[in-house]
Protein backbone atom coordinates (compact mmCIF):
# COMPACT_ATOMS: atom_id res chain seq x y z
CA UNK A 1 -18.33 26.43 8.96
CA UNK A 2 -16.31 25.09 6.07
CA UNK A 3 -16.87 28.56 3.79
CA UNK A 4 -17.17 28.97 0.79
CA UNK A 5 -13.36 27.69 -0.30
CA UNK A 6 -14.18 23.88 0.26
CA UNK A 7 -16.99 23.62 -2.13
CA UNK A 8 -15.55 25.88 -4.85
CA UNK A 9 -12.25 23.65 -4.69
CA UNK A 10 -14.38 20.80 -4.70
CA UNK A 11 -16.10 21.88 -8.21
CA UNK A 12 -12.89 23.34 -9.72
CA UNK A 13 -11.52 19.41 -8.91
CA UNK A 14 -14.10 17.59 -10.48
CA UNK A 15 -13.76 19.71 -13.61
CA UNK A 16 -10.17 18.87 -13.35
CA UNK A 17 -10.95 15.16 -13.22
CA UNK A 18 -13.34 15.19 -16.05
CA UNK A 19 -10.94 16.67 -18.38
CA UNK A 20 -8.01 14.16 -17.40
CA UNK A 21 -10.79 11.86 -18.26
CA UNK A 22 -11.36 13.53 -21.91
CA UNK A 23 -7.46 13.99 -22.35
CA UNK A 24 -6.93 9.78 -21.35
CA UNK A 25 -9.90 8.60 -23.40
CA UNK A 26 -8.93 11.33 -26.56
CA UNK A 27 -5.53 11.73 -26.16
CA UNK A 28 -3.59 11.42 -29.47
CA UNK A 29 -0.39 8.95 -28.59
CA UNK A 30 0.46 7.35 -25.43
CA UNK A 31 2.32 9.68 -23.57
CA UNK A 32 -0.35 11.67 -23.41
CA UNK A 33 -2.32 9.17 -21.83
CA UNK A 34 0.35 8.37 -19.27
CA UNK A 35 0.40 11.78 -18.25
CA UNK A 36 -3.29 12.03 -17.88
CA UNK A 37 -3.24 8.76 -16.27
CA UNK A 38 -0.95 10.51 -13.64
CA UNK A 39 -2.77 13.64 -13.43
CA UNK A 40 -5.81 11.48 -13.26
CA UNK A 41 -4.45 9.86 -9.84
CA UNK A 42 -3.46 12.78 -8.46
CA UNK A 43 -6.71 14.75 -8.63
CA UNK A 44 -8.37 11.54 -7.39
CA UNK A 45 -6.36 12.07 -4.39
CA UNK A 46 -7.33 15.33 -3.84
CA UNK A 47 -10.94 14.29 -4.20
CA UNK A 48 -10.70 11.90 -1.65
CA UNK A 49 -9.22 14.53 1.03
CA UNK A 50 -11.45 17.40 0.48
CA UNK A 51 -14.07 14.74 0.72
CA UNK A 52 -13.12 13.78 4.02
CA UNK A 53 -12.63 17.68 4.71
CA UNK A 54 -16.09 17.82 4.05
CA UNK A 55 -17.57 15.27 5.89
CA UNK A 56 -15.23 15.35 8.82
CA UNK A 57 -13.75 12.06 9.47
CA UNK A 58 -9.70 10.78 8.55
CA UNK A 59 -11.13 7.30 7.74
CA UNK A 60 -10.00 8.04 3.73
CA UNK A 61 -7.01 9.36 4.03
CA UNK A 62 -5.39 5.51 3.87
CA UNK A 63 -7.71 5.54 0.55
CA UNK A 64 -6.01 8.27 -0.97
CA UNK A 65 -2.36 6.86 -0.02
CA UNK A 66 -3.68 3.71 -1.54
CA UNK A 67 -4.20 5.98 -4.99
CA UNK A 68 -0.87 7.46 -4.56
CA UNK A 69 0.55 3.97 -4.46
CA UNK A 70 -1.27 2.75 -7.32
CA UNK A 71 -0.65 5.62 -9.45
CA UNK A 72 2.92 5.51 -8.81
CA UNK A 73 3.57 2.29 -9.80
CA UNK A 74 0.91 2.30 -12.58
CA UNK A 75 2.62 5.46 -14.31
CA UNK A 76 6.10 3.53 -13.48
CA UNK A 77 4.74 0.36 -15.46
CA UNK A 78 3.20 2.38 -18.24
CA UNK A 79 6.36 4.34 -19.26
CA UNK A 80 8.45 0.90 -19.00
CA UNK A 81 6.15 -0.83 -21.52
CA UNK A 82 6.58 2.39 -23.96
CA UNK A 83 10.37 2.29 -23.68
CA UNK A 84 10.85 -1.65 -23.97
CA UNK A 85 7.83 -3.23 -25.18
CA UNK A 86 7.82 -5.15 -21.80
CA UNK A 87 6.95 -4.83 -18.32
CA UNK A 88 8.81 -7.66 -17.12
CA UNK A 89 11.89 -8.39 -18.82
């Protein structure tokens, strides 16, 4: 029913989230790993919905607002502390 697109997209993600994974464990200064960090949350999200495209429910889809939340602010914090030093000032 779903075709062949779904599970393709599905494989071509996870590749995508193992090599945010390489770049945020490898990368060589920390904008880098901000950037993968973002990436990172934003593949997760599209994990989480062709997941639930898969299996056929919407009970997820507040899990991958949750990760858009998170990532948000994380990547928010994360570029503070590299411009000041300090998260909360």
């Amino acid at each position: 029913m779903l075709g062949i697109a779904v599970p393709v997209a599905l494989g071509f993600m996870t590749l995508a989230v193992a090599l945010n994974l390489w770049r945020l464990l490898r990368g060589p200064d920390l904008p880098d790993r901000i950037l993968a960090l973002d990436t990172l949350a934003i593949n997760a999200i599209a994990l989480v919905i062709l997941f639930d495209i898969v299996v056929g429910n919407a009970v997820s889809f507040e899990a991958a607002l949750l990760i858009a939340m998170m990532g948000f602010v994380g990547t928010a914090a994360l570029c503070k502390f590299q411009l000041s030093g300090d998260i909360i000032e």
